[in-house]
N, C-alpha and C. Protein backbone atom coordinates (compact mmCIF):
# COMPACT_ATOMS: atom_id res chain seq x y z
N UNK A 1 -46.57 128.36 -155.85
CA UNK A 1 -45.68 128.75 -154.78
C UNK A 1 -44.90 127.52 -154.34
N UNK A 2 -43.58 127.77 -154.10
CA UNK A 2 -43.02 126.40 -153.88
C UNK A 2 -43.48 126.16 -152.52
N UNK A 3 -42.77 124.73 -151.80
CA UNK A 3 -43.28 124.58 -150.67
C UNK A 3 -42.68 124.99 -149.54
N UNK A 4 -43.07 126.32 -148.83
CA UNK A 4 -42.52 126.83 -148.17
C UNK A 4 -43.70 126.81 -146.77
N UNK A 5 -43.03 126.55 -145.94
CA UNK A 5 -44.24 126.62 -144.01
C UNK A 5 -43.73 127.98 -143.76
N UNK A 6 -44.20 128.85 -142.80
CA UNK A 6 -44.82 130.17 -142.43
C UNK A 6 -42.82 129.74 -141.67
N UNK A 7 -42.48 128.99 -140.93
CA UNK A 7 -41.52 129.12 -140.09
C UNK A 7 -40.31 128.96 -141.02
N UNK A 8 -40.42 128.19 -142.24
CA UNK A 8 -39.27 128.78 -143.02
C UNK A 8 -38.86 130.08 -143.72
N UNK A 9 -39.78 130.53 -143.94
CA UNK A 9 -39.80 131.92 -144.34
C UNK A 9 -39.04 132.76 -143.39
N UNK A 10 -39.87 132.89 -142.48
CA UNK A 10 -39.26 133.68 -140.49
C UNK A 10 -37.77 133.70 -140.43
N UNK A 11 -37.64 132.08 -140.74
CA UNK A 11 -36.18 131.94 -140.58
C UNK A 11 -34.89 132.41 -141.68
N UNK A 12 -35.16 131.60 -142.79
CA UNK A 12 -34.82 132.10 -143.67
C UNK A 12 -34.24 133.73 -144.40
N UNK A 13 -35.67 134.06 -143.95
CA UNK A 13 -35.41 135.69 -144.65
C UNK A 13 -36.00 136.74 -143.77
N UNK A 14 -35.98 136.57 -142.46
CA UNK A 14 -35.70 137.52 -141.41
C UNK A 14 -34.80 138.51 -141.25
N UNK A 15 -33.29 137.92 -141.52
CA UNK A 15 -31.99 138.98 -141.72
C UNK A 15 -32.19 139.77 -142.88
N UNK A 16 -33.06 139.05 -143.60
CA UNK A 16 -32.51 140.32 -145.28
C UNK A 16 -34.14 141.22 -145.66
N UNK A 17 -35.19 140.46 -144.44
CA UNK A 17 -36.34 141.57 -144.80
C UNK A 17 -35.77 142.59 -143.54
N UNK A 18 -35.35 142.54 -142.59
CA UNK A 18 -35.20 143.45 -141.43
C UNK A 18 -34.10 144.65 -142.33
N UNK A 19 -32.50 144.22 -142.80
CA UNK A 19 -31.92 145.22 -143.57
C UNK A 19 -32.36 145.49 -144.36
N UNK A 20 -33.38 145.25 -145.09
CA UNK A 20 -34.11 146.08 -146.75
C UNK A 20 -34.45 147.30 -145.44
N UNK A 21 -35.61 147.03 -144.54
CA UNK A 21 -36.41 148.11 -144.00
C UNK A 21 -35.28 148.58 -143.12
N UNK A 22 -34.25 148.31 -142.89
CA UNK A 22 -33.52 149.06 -141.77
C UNK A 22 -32.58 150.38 -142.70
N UNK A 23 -32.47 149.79 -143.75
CA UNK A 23 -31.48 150.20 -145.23
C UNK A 23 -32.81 151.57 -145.36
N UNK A 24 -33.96 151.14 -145.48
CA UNK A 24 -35.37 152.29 -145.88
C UNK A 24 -35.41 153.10 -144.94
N UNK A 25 -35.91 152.76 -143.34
CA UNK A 25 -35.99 153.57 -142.42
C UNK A 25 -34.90 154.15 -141.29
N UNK A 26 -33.87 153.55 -141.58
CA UNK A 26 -32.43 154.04 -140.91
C UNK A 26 -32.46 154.12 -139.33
N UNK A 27 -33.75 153.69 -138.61
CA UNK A 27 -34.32 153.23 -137.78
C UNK A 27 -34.64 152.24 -136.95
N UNK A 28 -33.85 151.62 -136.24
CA UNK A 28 -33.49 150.02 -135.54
C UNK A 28 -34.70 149.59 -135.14
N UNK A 29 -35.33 150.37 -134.34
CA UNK A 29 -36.44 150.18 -133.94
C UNK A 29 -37.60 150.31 -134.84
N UNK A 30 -38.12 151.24 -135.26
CA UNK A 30 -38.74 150.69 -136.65
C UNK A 30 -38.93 149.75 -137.46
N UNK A 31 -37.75 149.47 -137.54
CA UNK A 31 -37.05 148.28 -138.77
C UNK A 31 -37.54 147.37 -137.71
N UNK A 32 -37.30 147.27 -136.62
CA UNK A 32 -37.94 145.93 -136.11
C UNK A 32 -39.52 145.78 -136.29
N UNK A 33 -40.14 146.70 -136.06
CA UNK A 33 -42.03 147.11 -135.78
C UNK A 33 -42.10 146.56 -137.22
N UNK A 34 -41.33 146.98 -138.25
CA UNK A 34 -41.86 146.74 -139.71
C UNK A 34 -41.87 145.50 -139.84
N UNK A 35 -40.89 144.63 -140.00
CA UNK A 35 -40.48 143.42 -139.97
C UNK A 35 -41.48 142.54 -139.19
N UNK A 36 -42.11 142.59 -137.64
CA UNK A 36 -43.13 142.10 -137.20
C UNK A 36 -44.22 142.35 -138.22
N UNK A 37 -45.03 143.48 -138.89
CA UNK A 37 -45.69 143.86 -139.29
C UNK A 37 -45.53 143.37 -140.40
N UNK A 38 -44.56 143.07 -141.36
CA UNK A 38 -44.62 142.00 -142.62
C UNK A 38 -44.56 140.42 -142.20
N UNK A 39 -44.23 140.20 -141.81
CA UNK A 39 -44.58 138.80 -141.05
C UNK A 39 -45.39 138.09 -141.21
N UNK A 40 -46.45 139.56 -139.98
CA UNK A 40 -47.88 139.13 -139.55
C UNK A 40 -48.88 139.00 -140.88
N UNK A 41 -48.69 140.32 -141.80
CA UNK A 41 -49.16 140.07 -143.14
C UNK A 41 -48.88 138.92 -143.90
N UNK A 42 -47.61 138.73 -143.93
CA UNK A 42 -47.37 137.03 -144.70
C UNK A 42 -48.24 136.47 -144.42
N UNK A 43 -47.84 136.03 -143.10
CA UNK A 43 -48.97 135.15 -142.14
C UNK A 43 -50.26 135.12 -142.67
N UNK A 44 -50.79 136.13 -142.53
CA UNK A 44 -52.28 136.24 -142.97
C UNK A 44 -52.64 136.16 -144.53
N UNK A 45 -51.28 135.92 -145.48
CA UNK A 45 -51.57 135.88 -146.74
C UNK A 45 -51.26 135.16 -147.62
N UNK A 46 -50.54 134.23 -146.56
CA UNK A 46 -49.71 133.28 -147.27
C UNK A 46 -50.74 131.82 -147.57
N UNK A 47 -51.77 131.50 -147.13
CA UNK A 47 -52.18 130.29 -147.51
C UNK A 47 -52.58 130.43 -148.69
N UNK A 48 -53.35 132.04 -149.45
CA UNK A 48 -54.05 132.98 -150.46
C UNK A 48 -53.06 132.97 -151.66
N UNK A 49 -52.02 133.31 -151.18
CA UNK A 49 -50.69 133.99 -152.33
C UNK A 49 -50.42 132.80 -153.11
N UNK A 50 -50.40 133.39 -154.41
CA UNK A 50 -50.10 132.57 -155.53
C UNK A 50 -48.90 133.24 -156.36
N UNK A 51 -48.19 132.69 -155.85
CA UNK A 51 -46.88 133.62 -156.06
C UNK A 51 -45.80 132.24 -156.86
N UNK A 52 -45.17 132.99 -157.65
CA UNK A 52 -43.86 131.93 -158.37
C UNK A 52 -42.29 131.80 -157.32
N UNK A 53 -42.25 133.78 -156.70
CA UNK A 53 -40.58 133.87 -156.31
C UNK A 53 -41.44 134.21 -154.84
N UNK A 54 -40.85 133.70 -153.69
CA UNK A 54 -41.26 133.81 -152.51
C UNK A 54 -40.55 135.29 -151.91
N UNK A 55 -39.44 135.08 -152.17
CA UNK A 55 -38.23 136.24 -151.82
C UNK A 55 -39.14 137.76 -152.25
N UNK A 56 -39.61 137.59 -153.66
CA UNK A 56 -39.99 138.86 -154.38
C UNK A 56 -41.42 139.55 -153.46
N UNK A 57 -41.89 138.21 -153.14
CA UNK A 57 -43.13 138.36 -152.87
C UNK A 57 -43.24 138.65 -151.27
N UNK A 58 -42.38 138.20 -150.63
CA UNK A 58 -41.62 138.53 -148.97
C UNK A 58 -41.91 140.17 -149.11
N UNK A 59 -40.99 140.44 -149.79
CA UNK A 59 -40.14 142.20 -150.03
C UNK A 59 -40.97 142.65 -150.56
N UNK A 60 -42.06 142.06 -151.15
CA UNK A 60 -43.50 143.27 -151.95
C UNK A 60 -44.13 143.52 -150.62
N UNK A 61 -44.29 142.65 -150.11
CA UNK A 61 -44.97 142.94 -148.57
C UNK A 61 -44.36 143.87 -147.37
N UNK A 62 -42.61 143.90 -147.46
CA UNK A 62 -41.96 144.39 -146.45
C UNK A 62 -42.33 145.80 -147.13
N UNK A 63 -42.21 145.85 -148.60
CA UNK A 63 -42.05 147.19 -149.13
C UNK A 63 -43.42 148.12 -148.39
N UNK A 64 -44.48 147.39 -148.88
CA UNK A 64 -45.96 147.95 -148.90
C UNK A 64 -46.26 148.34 -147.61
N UNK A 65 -45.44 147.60 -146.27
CA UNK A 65 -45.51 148.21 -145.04
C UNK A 65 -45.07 149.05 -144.80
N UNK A 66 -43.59 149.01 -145.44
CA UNK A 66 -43.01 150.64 -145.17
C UNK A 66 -43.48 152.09 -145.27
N UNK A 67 -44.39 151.85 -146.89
CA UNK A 67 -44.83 153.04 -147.40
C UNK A 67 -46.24 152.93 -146.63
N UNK A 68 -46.79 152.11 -145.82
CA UNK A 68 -47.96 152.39 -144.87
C UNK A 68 -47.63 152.91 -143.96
N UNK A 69 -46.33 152.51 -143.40
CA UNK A 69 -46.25 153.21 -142.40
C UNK A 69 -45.41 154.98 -142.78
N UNK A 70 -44.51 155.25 -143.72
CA UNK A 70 -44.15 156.42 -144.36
C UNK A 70 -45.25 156.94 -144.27
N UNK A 71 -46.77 156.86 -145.32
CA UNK A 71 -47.54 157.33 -145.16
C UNK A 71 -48.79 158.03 -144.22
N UNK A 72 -48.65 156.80 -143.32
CA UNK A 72 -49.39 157.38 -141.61
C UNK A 72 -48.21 158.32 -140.53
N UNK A 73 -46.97 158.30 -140.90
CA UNK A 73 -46.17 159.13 -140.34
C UNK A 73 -45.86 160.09 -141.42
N UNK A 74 -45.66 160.59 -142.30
CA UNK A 74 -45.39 161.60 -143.00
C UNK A 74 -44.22 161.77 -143.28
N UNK A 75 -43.50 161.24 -142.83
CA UNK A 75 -42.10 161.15 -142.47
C UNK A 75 -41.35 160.46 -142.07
N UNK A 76 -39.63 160.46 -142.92
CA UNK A 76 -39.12 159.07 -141.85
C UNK A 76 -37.79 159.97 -141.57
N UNK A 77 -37.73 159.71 -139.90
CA UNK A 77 -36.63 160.74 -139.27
C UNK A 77 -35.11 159.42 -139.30
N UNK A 78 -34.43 159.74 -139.81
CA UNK A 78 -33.16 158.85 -139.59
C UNK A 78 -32.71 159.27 -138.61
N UNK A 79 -32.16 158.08 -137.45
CA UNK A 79 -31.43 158.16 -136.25
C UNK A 79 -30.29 156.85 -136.21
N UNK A 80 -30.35 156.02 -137.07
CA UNK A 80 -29.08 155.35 -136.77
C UNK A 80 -28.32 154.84 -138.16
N UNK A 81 -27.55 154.46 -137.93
CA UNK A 81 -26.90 153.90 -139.45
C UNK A 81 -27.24 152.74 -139.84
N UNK A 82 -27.21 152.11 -140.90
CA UNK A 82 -27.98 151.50 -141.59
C UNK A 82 -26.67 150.23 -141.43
N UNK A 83 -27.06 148.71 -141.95
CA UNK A 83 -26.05 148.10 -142.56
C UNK A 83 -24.88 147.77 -143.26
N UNK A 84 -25.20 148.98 -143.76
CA UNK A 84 -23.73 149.28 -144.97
C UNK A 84 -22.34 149.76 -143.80
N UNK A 85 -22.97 149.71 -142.88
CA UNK A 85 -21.35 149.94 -141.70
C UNK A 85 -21.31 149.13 -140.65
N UNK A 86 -21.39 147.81 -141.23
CA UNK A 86 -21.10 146.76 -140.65
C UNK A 86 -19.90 146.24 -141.48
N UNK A 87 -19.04 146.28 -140.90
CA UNK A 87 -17.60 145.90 -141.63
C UNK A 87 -17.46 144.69 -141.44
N UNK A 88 -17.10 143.50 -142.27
CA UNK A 88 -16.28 142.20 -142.47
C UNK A 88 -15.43 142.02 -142.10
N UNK A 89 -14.81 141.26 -140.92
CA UNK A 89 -12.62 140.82 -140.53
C UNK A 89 -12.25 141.85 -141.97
N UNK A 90 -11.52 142.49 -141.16
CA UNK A 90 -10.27 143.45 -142.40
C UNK A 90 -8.88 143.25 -141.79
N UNK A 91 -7.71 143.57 -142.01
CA UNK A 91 -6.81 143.80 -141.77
C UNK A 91 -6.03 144.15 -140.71
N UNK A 92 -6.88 145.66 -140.45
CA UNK A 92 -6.03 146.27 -139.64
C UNK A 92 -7.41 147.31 -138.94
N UNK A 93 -6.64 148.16 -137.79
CA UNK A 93 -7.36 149.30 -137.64
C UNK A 93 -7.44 150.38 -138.39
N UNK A 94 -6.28 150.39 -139.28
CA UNK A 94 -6.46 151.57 -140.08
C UNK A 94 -7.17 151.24 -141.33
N UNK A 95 -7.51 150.27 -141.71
CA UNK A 95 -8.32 150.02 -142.75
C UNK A 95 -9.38 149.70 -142.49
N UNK A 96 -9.98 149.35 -141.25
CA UNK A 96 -10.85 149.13 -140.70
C UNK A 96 -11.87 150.64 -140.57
N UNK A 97 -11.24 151.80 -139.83
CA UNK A 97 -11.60 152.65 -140.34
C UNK A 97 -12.03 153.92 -141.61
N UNK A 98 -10.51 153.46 -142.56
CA UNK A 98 -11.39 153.91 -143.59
C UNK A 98 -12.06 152.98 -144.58
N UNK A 99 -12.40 152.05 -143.85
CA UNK A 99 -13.49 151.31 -144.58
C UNK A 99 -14.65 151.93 -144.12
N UNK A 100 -14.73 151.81 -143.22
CA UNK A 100 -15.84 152.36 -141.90
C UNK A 100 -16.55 153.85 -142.61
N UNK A 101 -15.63 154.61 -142.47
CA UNK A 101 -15.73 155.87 -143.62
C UNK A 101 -16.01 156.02 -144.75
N UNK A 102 -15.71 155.18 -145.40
CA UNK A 102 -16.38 155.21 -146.89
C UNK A 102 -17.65 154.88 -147.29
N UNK A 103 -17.91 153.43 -146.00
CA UNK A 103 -19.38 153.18 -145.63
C UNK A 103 -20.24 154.55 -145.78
N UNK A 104 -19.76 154.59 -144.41
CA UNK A 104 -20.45 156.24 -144.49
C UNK A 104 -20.63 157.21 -145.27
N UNK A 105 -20.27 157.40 -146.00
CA UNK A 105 -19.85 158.51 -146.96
C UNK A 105 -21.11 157.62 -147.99
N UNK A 106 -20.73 156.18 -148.52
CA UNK A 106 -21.49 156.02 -149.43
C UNK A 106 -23.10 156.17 -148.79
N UNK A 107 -23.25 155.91 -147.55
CA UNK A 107 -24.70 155.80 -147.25
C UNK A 107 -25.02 156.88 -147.00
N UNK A 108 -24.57 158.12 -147.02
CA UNK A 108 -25.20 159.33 -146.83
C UNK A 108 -25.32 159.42 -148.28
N UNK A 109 -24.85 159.46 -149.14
CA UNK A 109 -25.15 159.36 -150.64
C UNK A 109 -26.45 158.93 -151.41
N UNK A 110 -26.67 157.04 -150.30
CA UNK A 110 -27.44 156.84 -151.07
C UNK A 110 -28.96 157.60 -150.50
N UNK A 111 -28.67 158.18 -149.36
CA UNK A 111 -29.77 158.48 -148.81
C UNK A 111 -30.36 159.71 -149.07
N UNK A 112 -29.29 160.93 -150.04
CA UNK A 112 -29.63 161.38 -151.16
C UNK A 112 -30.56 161.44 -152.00
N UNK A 113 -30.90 159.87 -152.48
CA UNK A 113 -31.18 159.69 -154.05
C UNK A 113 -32.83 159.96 -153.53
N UNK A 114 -33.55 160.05 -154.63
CA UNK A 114 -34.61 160.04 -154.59
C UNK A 114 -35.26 158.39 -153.88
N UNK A 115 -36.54 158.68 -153.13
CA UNK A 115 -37.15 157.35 -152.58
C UNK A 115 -37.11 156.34 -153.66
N UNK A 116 -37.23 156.31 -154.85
CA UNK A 116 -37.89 155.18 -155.77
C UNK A 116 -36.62 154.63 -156.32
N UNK A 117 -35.04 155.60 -156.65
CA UNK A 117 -34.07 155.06 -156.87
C UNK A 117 -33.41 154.30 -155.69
N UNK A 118 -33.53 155.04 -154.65
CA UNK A 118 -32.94 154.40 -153.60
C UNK A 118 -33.55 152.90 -152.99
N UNK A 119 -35.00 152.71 -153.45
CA UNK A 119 -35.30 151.14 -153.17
C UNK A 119 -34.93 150.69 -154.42
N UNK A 120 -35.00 150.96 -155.54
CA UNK A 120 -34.15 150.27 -156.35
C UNK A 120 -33.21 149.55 -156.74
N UNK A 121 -32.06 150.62 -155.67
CA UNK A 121 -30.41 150.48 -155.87
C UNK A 121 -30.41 149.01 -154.34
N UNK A 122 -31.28 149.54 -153.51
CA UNK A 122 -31.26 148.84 -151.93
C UNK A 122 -31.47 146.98 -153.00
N UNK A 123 -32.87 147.20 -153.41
CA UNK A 123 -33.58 145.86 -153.50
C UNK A 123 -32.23 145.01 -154.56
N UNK A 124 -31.55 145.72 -155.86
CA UNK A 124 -30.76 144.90 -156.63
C UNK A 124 -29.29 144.62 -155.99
N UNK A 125 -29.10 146.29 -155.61
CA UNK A 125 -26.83 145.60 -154.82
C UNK A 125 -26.94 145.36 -153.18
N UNK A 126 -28.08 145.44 -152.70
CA UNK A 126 -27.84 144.88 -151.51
C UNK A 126 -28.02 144.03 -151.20
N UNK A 127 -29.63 144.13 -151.32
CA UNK A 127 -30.57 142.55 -151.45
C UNK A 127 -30.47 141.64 -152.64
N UNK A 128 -29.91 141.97 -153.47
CA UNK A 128 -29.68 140.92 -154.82
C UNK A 128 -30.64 140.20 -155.46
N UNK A 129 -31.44 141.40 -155.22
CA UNK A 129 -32.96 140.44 -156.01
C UNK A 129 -32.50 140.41 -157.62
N UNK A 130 -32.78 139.62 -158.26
CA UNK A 130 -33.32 139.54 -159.52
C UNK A 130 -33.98 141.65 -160.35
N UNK A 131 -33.19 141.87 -161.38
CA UNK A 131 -34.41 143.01 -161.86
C UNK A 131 -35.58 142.89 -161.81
N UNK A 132 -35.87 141.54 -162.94
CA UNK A 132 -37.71 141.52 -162.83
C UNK A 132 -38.26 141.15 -161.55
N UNK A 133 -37.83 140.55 -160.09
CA UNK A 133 -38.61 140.59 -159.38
C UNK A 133 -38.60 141.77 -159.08
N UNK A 134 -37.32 142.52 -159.05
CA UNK A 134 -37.39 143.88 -158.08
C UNK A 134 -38.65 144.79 -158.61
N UNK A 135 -38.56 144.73 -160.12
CA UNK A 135 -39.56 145.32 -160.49
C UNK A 135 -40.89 144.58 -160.32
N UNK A 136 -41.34 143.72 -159.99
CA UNK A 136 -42.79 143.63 -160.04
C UNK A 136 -42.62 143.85 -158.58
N UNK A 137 -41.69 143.75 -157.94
CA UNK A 137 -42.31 144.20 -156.03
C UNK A 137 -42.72 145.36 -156.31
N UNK A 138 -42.04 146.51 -156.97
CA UNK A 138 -41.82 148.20 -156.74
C UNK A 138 -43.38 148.45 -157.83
N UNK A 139 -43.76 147.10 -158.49
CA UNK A 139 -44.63 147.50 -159.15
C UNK A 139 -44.59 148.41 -160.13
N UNK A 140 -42.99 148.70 -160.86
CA UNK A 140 -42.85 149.06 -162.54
C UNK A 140 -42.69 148.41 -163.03
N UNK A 141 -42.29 148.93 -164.79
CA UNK A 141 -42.31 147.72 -165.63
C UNK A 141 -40.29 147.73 -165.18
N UNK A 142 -39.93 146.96 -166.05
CA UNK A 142 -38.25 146.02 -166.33
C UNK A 142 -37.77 147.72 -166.78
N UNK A 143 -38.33 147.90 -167.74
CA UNK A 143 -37.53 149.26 -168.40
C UNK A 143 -37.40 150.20 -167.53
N UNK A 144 -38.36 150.52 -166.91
CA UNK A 144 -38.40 151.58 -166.00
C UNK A 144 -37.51 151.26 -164.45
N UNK A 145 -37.93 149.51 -163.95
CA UNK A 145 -36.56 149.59 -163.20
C UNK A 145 -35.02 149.52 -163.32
N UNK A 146 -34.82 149.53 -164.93
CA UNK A 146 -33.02 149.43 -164.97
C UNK A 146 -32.93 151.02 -165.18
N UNK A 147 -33.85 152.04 -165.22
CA UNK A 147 -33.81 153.23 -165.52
C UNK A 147 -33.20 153.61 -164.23
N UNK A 148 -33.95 153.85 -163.69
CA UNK A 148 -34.19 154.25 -161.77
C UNK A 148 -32.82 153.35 -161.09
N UNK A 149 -32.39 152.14 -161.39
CA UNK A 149 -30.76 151.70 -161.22
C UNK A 149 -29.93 152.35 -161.69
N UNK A 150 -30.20 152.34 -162.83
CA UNK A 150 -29.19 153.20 -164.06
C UNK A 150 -28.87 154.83 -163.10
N UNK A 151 -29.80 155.60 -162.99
CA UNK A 151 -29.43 157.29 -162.35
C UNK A 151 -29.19 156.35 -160.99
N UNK A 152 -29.41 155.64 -160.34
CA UNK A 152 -28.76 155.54 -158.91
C UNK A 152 -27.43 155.27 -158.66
N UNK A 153 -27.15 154.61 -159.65
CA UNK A 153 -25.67 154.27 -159.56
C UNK A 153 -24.91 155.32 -160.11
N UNK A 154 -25.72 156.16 -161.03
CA UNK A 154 -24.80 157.62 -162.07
C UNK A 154 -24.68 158.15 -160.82
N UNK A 155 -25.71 158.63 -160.24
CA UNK A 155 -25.67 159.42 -159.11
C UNK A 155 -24.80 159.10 -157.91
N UNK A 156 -24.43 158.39 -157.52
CA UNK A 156 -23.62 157.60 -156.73
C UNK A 156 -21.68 158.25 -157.22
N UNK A 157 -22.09 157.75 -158.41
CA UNK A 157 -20.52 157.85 -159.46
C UNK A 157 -20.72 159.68 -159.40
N UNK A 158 -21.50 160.29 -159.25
CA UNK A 158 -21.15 161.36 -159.22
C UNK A 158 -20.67 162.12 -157.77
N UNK A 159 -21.81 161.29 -156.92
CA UNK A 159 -21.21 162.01 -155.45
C UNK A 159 -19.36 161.63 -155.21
N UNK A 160 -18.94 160.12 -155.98
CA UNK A 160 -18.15 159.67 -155.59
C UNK A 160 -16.60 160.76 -156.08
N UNK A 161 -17.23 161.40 -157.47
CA UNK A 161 -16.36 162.18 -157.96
C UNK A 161 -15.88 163.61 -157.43
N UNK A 162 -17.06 164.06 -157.10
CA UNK A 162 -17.00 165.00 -156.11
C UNK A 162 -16.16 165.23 -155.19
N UNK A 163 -16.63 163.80 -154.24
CA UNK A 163 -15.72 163.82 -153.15
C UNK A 163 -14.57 163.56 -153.16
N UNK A 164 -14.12 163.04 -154.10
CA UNK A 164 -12.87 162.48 -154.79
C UNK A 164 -12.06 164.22 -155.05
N UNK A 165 -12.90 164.83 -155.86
CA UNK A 165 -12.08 166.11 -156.68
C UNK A 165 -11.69 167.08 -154.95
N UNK A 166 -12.59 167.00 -154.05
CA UNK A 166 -12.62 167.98 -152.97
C UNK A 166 -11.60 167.38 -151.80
N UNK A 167 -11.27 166.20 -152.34
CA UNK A 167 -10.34 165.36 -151.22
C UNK A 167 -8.42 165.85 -151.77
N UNK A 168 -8.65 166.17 -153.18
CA UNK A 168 -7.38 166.81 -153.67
C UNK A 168 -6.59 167.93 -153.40
C-alpha cells in the first residue's frame, strides 16, 4: 500500500467517494451517512489492508456499504438528483438550460439500467477508475466488467435514439 495517513485519504477522496454513493443512492443525505460509514470502515481497516490501488480499494469499501445498507433497507427511494446536474461556466442561459436537460434526461436513463451496469458505467465515466480496478471492487472478472460497460453504454445509445426519433 503506498504511503497514505487515514487524513489523506478523507481529504483527498471525500468528493469522489460521496458522488459514487450520491450517483448510487440519489439521496444527499444518505450519500452523506454512507460516506461517514466508509470512512469509519477504512479507518478500522486500513492499518490491515494490503492493497496495491488505494482509490480501488476506497470504492470497494464505499461500494460494500451501499449494498449493506440497500440490503437492510430493501430499497433505495430516489429523492434528489444526482451530480450529473451540476453544470460547469457555460455560455449562456439558454445553454445552460439545455444542458441542464440533457443532464437530466441522461440520468434518468442511467437510472434505468440494471444495478450492476449502472455501477459499472458510474465507477469507469464518472469516477474514472481504471477497468481492472473497477472490476476487482465489483468483484468480477475484466471480461465480465467490459461486458456490463459494453450494454450500459448500448443502452444509453439506445434511450438516446429514442428520444432523439420522438423529439422529431
Amino acid at each position: 500500500m503506498e504511503k497514505w495517513t487515514l487524513d489523506d485519504l478523507y481529504r483527498f477522496y471525500l468528493h469522489d467517494v460521496y458522488r459514487y454513493l450520491l450517483s448510487l443512492t440519489r439521496d444527499h443525505h444518505v450519500a452523506e451517512d454512507l460516506v461517514q460509514e466508509t470512512f469509519y470502515r477504512a479507518y478500522v481497516a486500513f492499518e490491515k489492508a494490503e492493497v496495491d490501488k488505494v482509490k480501488a480499494w476506497l470504492f470497494r469499501v464505499a461500494r460494500n456499504v451501499f449494498i449493506d445498507h440497500y440490503r437492510k433497507n430493501k430499497r433505495v427511494v430516489p429523492s434528489e438528483d444526482t451530480e450529473l446536474n451540476a453544470i460547469p461556466g457555460t455560455d449562456s442561459p439558454e445553454r445552460d438550460l439545455l444542458i441542464k436537460e440533457e443532464l437530466a434526461e441522461t440520468q434518468q436513463w442511467i437510472n434505468k439500467l440494471p444495478d450492476k451496469q449502472k455501477q459499472a458505467l458510474l465507477l469507469c465515466d464518472v469516477q474514472q477508475l481504471a477497468y481492472k480496478e473497477a472490476a476487482e471492487m465489483m468483484g468480477v472478472t475484466l471480461s465480465h466488467f467490459k461486458i456490463l460497460v459494453f450494454r450500459a453504454r448500448q443502452a444509453l445509445r439506445q434511450y438516446k435514439e429514442r428520444s432523439d426519433n420522438r423529439g422529431r
